[in-house]
N, C-alpha and C. Protein backbone atom coordinates (compact mmCIF):
# COMPACT_ATOMS: atom_id res chain seq x y z
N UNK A 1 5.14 2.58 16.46
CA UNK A 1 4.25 1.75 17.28
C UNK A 1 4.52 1.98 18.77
N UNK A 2 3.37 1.80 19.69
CA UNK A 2 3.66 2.10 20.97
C UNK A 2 4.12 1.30 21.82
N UNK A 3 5.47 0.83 22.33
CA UNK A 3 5.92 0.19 23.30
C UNK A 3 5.60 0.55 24.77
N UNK A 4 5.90 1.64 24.91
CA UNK A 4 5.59 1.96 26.12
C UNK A 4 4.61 3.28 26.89
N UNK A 5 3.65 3.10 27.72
CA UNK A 5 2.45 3.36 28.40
C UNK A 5 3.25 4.06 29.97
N UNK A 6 3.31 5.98 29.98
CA UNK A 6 3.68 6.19 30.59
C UNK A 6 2.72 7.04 31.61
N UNK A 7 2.25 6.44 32.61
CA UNK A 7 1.22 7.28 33.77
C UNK A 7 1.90 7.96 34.46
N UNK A 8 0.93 9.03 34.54
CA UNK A 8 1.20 10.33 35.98
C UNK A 8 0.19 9.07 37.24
N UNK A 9 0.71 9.48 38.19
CA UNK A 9 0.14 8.89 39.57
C UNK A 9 -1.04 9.65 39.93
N UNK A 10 -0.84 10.54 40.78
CA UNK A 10 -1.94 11.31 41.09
C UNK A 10 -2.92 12.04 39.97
N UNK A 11 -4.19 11.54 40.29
CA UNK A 11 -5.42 11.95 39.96
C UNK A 11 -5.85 10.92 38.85
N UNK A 12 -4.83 10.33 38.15
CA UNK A 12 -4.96 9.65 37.21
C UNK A 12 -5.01 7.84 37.39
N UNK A 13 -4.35 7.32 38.60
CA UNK A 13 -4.25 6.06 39.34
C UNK A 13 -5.10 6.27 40.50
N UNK A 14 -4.84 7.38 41.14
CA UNK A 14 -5.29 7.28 42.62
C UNK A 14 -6.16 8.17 42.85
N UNK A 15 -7.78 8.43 43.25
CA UNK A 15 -8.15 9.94 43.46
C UNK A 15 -7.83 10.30 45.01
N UNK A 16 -6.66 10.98 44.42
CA UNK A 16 -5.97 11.73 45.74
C UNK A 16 -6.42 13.04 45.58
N UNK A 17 -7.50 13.67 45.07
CA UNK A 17 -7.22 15.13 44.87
C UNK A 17 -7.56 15.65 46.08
N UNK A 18 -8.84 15.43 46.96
CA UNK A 18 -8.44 15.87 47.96
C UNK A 18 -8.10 16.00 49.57
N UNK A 19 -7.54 14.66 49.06
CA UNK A 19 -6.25 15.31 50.04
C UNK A 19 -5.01 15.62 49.93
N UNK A 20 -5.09 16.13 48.99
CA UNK A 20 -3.90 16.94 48.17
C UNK A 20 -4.24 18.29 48.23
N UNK A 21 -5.71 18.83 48.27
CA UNK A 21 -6.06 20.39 48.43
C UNK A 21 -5.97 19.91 49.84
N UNK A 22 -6.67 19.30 51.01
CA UNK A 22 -6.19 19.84 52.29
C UNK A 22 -5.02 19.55 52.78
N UNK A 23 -3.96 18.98 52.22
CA UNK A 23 -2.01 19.09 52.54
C UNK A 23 -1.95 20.08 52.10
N UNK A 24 -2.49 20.90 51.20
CA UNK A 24 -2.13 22.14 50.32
C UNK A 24 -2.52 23.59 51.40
N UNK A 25 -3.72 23.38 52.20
CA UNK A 25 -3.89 23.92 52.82
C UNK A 25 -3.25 24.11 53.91
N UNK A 26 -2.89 23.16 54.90
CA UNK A 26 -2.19 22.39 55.53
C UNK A 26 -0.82 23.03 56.15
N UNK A 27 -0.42 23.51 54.69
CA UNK A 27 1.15 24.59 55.05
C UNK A 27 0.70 25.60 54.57
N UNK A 28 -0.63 26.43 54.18
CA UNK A 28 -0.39 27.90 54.26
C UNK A 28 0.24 28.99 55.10
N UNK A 29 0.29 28.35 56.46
CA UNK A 29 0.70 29.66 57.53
C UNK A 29 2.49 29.20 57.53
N UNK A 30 2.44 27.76 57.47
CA UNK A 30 4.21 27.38 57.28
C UNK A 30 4.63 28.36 55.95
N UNK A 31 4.20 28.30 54.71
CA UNK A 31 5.05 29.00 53.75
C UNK A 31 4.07 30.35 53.38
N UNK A 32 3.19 30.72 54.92
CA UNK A 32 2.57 32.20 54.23
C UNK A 32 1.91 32.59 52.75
N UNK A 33 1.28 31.92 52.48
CA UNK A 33 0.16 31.97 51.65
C UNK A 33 -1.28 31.77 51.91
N UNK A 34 -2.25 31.79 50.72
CA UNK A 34 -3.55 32.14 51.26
C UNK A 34 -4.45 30.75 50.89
N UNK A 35 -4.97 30.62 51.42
CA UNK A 35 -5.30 28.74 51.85
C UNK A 35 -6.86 28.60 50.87
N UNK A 36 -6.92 27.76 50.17
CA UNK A 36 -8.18 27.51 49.08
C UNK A 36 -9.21 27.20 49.70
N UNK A 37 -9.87 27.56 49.25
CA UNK A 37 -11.68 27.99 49.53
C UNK A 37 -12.21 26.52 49.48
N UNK A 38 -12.59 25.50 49.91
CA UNK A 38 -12.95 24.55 49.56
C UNK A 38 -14.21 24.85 48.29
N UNK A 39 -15.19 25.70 48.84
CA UNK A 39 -16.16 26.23 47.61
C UNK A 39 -16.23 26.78 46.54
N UNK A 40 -14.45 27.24 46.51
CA UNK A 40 -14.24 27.10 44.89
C UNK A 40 -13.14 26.33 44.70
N UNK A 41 -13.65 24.86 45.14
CA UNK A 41 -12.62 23.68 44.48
C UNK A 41 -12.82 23.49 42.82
N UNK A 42 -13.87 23.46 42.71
CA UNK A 42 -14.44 23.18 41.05
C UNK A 42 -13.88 24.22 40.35
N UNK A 43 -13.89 25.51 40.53
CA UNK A 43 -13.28 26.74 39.77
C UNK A 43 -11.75 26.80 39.81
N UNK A 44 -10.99 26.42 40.70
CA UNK A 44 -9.63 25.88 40.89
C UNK A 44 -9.49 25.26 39.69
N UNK A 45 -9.84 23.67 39.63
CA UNK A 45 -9.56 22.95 38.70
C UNK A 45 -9.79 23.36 36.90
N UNK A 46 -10.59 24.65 37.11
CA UNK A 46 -10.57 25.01 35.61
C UNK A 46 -9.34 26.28 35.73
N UNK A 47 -8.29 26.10 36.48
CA UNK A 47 -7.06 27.51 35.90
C UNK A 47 -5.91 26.56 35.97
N UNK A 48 -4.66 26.71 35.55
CA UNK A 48 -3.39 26.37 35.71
C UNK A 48 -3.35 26.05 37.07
N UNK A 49 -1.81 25.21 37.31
CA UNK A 49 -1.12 25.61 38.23
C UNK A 49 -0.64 26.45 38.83
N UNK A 50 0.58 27.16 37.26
CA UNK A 50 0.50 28.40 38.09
C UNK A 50 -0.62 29.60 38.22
N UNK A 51 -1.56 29.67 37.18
CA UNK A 51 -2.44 30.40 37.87
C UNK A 51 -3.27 30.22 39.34
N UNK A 52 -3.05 28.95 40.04
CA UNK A 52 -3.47 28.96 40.99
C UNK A 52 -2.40 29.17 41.98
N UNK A 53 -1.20 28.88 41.93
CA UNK A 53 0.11 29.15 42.62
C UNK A 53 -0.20 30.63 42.91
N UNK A 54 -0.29 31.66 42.10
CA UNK A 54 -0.41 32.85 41.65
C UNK A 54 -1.67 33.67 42.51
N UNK A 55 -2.99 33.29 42.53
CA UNK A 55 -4.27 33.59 43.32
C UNK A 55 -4.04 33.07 43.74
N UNK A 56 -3.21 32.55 44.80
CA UNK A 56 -3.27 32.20 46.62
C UNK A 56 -1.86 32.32 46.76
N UNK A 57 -1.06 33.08 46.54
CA UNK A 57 -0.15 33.78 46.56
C UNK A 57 1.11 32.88 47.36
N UNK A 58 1.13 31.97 46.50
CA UNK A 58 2.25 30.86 46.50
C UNK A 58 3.76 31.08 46.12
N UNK A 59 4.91 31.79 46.56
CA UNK A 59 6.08 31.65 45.67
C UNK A 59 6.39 30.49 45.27
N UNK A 60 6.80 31.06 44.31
CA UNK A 60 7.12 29.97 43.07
C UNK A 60 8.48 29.21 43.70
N UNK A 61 9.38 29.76 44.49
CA UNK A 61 10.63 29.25 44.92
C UNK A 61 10.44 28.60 45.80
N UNK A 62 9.17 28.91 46.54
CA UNK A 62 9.17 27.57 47.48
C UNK A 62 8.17 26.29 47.07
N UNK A 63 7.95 26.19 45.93
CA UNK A 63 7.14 25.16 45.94
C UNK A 63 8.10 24.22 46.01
N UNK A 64 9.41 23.63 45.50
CA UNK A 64 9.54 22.57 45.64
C UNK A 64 9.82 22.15 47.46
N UNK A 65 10.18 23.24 48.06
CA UNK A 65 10.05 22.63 49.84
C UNK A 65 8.26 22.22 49.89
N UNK A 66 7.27 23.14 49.50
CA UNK A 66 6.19 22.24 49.88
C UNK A 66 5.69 21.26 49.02
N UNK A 67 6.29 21.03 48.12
CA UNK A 67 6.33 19.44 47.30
C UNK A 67 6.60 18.67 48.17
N UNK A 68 7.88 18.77 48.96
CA UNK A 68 8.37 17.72 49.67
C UNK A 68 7.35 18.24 51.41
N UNK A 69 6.99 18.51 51.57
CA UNK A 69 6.63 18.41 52.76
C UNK A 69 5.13 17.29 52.45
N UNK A 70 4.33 18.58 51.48
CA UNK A 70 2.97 17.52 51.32
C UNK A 70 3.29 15.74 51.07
N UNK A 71 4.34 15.25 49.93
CA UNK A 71 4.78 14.33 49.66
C UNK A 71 5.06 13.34 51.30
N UNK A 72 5.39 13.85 52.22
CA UNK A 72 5.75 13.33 53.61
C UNK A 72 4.43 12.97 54.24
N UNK A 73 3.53 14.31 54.32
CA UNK A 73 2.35 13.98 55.10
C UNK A 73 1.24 12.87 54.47
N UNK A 74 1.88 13.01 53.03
CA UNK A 74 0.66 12.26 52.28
C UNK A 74 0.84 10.21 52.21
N UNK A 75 1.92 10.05 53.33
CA UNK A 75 2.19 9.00 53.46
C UNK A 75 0.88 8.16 54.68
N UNK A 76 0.47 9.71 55.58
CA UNK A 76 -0.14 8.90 56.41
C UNK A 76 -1.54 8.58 55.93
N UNK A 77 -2.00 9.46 54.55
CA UNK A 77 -3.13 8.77 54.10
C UNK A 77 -3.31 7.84 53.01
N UNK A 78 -2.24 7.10 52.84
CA UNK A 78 -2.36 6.50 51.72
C UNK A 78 -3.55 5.22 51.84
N UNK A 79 -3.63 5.00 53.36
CA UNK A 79 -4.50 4.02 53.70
C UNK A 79 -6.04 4.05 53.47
N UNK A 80 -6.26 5.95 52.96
CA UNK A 80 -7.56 5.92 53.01
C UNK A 80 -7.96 6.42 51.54
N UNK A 81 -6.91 6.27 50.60
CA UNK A 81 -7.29 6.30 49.64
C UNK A 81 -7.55 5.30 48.65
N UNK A 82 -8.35 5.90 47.34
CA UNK A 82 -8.49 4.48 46.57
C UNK A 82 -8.37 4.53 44.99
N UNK A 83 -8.23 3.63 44.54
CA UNK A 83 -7.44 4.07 42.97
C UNK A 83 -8.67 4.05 41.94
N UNK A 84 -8.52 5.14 41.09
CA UNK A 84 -9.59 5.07 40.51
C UNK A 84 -10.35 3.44 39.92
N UNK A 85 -11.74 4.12 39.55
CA UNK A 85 -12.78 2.87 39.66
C UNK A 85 -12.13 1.87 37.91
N UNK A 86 -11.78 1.18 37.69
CA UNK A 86 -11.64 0.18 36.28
C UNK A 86 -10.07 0.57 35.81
N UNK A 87 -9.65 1.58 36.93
CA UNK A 87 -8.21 1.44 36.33
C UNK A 87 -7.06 0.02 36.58
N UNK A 88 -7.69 -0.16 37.51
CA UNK A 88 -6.46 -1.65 37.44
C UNK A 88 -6.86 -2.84 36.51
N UNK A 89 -8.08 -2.99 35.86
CA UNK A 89 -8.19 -3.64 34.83
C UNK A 89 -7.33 -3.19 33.58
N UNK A 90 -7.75 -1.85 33.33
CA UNK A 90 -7.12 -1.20 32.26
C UNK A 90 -5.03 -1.69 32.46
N UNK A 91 -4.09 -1.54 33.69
CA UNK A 91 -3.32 -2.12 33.79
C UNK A 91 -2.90 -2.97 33.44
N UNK A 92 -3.65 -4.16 34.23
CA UNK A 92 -3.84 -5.41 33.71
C UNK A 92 -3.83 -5.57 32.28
N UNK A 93 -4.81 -4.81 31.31
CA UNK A 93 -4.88 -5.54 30.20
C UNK A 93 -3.83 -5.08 29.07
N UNK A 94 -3.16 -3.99 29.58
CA UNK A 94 -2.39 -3.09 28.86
C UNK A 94 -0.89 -4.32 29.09
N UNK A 95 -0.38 -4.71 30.49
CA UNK A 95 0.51 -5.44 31.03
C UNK A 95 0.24 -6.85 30.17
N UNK A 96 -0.70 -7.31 30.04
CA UNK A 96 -0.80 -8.56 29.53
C UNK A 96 -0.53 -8.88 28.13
N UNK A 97 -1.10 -7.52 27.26
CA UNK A 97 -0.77 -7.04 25.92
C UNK A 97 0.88 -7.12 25.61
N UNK A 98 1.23 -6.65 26.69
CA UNK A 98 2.97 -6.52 26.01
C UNK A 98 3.62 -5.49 26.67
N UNK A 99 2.73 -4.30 26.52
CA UNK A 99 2.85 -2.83 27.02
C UNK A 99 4.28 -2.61 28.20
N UNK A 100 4.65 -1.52 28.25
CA UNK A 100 5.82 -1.35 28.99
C UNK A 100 5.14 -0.55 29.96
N UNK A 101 5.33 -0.72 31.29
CA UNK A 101 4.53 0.46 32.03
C UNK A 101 5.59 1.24 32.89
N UNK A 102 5.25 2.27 32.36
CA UNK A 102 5.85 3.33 33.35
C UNK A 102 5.36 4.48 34.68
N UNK A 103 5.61 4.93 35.74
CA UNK A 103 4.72 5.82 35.97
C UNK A 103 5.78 7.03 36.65
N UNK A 104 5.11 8.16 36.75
CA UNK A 104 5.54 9.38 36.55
C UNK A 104 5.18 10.05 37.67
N UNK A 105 5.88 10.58 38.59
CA UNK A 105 5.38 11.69 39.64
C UNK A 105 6.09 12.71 40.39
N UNK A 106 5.14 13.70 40.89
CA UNK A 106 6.26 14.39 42.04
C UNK A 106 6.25 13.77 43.64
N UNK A 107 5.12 12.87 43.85
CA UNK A 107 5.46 11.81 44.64
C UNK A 107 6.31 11.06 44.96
N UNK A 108 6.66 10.37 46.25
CA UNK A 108 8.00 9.54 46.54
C UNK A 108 7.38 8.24 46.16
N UNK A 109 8.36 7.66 45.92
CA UNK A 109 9.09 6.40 45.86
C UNK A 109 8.14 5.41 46.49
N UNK A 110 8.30 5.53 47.68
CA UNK A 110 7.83 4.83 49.12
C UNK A 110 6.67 5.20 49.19
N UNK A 111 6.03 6.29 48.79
CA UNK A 111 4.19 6.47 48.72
C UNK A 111 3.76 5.72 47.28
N UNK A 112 4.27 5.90 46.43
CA UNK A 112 3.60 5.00 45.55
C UNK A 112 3.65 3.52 45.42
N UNK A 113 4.69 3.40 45.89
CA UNK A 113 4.95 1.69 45.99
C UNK A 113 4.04 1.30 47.61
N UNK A 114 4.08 1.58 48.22
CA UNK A 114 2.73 2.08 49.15
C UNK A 114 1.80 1.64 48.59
N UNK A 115 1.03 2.42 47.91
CA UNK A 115 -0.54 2.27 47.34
C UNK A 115 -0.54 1.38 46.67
N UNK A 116 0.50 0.92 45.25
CA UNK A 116 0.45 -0.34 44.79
C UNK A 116 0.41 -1.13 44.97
N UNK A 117 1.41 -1.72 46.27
CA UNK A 117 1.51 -2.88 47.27
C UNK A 117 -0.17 -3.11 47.44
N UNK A 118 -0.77 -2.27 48.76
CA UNK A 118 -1.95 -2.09 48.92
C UNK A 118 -3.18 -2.62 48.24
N UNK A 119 -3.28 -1.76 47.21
CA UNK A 119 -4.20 -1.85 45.92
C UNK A 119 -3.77 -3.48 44.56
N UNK A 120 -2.59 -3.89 45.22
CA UNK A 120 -2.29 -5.34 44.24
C UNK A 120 -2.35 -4.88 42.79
N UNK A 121 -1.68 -3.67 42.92
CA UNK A 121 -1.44 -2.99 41.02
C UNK A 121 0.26 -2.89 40.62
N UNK A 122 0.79 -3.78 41.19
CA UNK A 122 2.16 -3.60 40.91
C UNK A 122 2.51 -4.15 39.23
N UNK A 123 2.10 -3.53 38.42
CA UNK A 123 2.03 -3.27 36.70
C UNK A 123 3.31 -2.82 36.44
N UNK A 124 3.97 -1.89 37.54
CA UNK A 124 4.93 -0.75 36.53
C UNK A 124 6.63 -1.11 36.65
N UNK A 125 7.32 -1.30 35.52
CA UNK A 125 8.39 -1.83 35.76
C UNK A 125 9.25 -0.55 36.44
N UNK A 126 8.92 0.56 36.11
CA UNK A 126 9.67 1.81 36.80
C UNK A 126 8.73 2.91 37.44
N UNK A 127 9.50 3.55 38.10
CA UNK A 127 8.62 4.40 39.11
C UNK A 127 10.00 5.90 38.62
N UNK A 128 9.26 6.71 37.96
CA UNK A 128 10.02 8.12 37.77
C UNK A 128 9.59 9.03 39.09
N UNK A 129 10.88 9.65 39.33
CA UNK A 129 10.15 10.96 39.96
C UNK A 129 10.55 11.74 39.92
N UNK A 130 9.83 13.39 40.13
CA UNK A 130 10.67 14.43 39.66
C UNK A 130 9.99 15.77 40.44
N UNK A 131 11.15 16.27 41.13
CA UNK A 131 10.54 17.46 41.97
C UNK A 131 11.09 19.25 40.95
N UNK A 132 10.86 18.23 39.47
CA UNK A 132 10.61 19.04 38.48
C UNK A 132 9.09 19.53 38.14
N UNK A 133 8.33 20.99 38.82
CA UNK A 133 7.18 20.77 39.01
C UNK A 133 6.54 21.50 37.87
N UNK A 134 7.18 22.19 37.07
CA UNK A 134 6.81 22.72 35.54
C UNK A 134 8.01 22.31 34.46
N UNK A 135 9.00 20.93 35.07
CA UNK A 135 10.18 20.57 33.56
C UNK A 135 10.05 19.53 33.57
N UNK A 136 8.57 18.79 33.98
CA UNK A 136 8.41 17.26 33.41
C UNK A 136 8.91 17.04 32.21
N UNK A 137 9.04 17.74 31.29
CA UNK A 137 9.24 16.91 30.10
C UNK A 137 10.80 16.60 30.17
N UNK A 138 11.65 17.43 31.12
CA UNK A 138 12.95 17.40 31.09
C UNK A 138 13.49 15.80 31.78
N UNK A 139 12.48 15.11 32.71
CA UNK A 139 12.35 13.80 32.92
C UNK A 139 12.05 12.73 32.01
N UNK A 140 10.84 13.18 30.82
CA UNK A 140 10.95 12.45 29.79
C UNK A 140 11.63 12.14 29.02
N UNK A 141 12.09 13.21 28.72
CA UNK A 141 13.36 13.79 27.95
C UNK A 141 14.54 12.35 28.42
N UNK A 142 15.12 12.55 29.37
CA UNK A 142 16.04 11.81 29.79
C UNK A 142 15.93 10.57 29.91
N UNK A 143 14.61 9.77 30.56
CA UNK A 143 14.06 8.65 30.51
C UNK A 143 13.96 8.31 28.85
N UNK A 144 13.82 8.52 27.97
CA UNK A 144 13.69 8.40 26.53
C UNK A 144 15.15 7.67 26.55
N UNK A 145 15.76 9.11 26.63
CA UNK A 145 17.44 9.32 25.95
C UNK A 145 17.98 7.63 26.59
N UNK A 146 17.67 7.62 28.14
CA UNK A 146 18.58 6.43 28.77
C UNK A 146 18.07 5.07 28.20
N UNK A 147 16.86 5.33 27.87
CA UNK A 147 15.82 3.93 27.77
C UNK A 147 15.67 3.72 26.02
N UNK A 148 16.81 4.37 24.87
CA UNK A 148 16.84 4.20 23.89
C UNK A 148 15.63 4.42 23.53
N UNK A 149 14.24 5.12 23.12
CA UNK A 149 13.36 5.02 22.85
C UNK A 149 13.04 6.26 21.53
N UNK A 150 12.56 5.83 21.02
CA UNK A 150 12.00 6.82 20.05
C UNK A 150 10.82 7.33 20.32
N UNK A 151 11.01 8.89 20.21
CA UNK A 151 8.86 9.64 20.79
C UNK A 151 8.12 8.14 19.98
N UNK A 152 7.68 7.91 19.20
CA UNK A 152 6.89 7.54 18.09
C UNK A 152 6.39 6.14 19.19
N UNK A 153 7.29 5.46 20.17
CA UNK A 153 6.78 4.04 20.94
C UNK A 153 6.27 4.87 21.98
N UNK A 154 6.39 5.81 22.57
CA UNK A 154 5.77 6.77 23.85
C UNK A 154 4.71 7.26 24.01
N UNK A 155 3.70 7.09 24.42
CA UNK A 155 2.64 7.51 25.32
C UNK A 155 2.44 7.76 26.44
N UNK A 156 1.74 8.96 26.93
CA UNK A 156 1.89 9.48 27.96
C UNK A 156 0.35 9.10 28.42
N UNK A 157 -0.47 8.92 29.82
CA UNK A 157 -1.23 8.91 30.03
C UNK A 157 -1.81 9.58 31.63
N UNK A 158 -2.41 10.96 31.15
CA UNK A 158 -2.24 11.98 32.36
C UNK A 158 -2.98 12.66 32.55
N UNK A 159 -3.48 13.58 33.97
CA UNK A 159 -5.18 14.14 34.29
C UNK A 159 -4.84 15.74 34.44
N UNK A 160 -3.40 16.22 34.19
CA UNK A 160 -3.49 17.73 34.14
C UNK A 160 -2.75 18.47 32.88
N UNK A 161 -3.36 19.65 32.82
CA UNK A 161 -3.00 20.61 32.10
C UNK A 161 -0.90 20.62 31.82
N UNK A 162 -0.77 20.66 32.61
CA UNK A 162 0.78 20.75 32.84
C UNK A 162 1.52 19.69 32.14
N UNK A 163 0.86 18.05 32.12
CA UNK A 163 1.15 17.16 31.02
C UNK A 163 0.98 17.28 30.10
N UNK A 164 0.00 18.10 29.67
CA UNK A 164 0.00 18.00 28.00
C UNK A 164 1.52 18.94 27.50
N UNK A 165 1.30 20.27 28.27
CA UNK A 165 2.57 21.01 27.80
C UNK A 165 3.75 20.36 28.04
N UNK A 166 4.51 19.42 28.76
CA UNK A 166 5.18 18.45 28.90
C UNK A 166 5.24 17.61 27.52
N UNK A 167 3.91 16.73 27.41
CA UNK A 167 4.37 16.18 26.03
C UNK A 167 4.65 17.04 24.49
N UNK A 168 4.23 18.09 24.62
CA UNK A 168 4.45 18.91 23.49
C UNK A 168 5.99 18.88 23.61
N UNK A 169 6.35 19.35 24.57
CA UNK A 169 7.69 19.81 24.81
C UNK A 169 8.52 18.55 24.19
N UNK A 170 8.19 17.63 24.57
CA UNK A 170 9.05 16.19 24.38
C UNK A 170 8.40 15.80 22.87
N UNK A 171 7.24 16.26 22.42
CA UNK A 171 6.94 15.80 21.40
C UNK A 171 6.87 14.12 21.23
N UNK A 172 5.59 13.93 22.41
CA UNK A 172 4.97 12.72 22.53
C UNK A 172 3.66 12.63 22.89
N UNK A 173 2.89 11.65 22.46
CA UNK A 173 1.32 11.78 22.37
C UNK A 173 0.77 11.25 23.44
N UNK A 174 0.02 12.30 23.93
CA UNK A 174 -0.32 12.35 25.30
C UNK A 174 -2.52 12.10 25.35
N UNK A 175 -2.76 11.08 26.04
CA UNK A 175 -3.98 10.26 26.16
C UNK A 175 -4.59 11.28 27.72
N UNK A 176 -5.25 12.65 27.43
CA UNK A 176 -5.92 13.43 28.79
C UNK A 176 -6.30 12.88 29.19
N UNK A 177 -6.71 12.35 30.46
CA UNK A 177 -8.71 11.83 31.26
C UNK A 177 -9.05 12.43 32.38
N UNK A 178 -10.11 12.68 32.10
CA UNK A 178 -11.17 13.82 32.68
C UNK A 178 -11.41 13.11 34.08
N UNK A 179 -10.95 12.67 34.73
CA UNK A 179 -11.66 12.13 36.53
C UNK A 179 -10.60 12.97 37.26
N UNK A 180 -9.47 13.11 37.02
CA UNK A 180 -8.51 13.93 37.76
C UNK A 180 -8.53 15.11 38.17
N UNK A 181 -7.54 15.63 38.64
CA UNK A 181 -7.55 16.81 39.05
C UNK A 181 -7.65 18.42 38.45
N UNK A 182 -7.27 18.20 37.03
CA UNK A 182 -8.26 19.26 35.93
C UNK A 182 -9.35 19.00 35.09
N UNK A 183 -10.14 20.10 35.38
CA UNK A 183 -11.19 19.85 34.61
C UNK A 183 -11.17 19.50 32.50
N UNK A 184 -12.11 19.17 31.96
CA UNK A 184 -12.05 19.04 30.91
C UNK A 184 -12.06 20.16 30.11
N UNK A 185 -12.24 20.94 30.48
CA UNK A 185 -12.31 22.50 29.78
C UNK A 185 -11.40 23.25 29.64
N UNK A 186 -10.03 22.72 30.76
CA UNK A 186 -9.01 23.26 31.02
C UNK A 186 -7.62 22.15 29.90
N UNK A 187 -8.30 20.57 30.20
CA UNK A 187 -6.97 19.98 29.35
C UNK A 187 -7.52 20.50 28.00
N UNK A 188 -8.45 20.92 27.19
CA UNK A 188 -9.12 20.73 26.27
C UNK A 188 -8.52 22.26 25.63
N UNK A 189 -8.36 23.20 26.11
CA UNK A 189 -7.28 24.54 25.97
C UNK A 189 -5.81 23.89 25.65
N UNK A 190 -5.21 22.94 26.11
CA UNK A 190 -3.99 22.69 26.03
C UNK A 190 -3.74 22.21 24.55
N UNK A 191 -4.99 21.39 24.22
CA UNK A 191 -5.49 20.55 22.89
C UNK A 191 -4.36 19.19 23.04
N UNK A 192 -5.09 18.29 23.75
CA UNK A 192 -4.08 16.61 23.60
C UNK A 192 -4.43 16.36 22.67
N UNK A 193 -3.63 15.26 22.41
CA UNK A 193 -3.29 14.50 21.59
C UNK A 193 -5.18 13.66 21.65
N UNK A 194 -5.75 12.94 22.46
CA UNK A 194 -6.54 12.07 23.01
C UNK A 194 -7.47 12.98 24.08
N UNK A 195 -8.50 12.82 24.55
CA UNK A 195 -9.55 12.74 25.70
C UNK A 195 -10.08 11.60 26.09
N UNK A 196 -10.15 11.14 27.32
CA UNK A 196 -11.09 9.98 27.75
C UNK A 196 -11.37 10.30 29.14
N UNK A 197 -12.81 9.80 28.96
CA UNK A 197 -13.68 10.20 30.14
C UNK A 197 -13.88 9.12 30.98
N UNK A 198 -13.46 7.55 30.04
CA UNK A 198 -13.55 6.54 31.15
C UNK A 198 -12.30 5.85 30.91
N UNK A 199 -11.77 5.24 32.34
CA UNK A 199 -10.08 4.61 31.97
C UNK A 199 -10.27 3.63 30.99
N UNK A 200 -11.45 2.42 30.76
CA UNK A 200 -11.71 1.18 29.63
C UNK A 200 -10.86 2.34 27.83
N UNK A 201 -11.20 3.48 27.65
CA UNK A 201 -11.23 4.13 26.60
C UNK A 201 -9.61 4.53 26.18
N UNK A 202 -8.71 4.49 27.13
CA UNK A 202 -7.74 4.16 27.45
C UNK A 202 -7.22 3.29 26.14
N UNK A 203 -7.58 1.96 26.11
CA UNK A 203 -7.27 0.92 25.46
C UNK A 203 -7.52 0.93 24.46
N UNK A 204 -8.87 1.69 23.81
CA UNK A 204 -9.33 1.70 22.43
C UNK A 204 -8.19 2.67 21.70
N UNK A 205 -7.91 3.52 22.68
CA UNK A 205 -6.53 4.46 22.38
C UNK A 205 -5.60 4.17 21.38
N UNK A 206 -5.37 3.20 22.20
CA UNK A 206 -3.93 2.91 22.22
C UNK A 206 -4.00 2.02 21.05
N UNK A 207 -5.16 0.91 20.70
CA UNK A 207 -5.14 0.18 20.10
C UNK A 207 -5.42 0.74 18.43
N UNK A 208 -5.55 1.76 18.38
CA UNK A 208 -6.14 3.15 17.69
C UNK A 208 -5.04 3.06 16.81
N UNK A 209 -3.74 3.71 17.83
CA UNK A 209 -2.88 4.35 17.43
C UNK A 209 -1.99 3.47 16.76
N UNK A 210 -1.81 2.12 17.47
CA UNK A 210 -0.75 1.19 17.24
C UNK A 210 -1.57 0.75 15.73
């Protein structure tokens, strides 16, 4: 049975996507790479990470310095962003149920508790983070181990490609939704566990499973 309801932040709470492609842009000439086309934002979102790391010629060794840089700048817009549309109900009703909430990011600390403050969604008893940017599951992994949990109470609830292979890895059932930052064509290759196209669907999920 599912105890606990674990969210990724970005794309999936907040539509930050883009201003997450223009921070991304932002440090091309700082870490010498080749800066995204705004006009093929939509074609972006149907390849990997690293296939996009890869066509705009990103080393892989420096992403975690521009993890942390974008993570810095993305403090000064937190003011102008906004969390997706029926997700803080979905919170709410998940929190009121019983549900354990967790959330998951390569975001800081201080930016997400930021937007929550803000937005009056303070739902989550923990805030993970991990400038693990392809060994998420190695965070689950550990969060499990410390938090006594068995996969079987775990759910993951997340908007990219890179989570699903994460929950495979951890071997926990992972709930895709399509408003984020990959397209549906792309989580749908990974094959989740779940698809949902609206956050309310979320709940039928869960209530599914339990």
């Amino acid at each position: 049975m599912i105890k606990v309801v674990i969210f990724d932040f970005d794309g999936t709470i907040v539509e930050s996507g883009q201003v997450v492609f223009d921070l991304f842009n932002s440090f091309a000439d700082k870490y010498n790479y080749t800066r995204m086309p705004q006009d093929q934002s939509d074609y972006i979102r149907t390849i990997t990470f690293k296939e996009r790391f890869k066509k705009f010629n990103v080393p892989f060794f420096k992403i975690p310095m521009l993890t942390i840089d974008i993570v810095k700048k993305y403090k000064d817009m937190i003011p102008e962003l906004q969390a997706i549309e029926n997700i803080k109900f979905v919170l709410q009703e998940l929190k009121r149920s019983g549900f354990k909430l967790i959330l998951i990011s390569a975001n800081s600390k201080e930016n997400i508790k930021k937007f929550l403050e803000m937005n009056e969604m303070d739902f989550f008893e923990e805030i993970l983070t991990t400038h693990r940017f392809f060994g998420r599951h190695l965070t689950l992994n550990n969060y499990m181990r410390t938090s006594k949990l068995c996969r079987e109470e775990v759910i993951f609830v997340g908007d990219k490609h890179r989570d699903i292979v994460a929950c495979k890895k951890s071997n926990i059932k992972i709930i895709s939704v399509t408003w984020g930052y990959d397209f549906e064509v792309l989580l749908t290759e990974a094959d989740p566990d779940f698809i949902v196209r609206k956050p309310k669907e979320i709940l039928n999920i869960i209530e599914k499973v339990n």
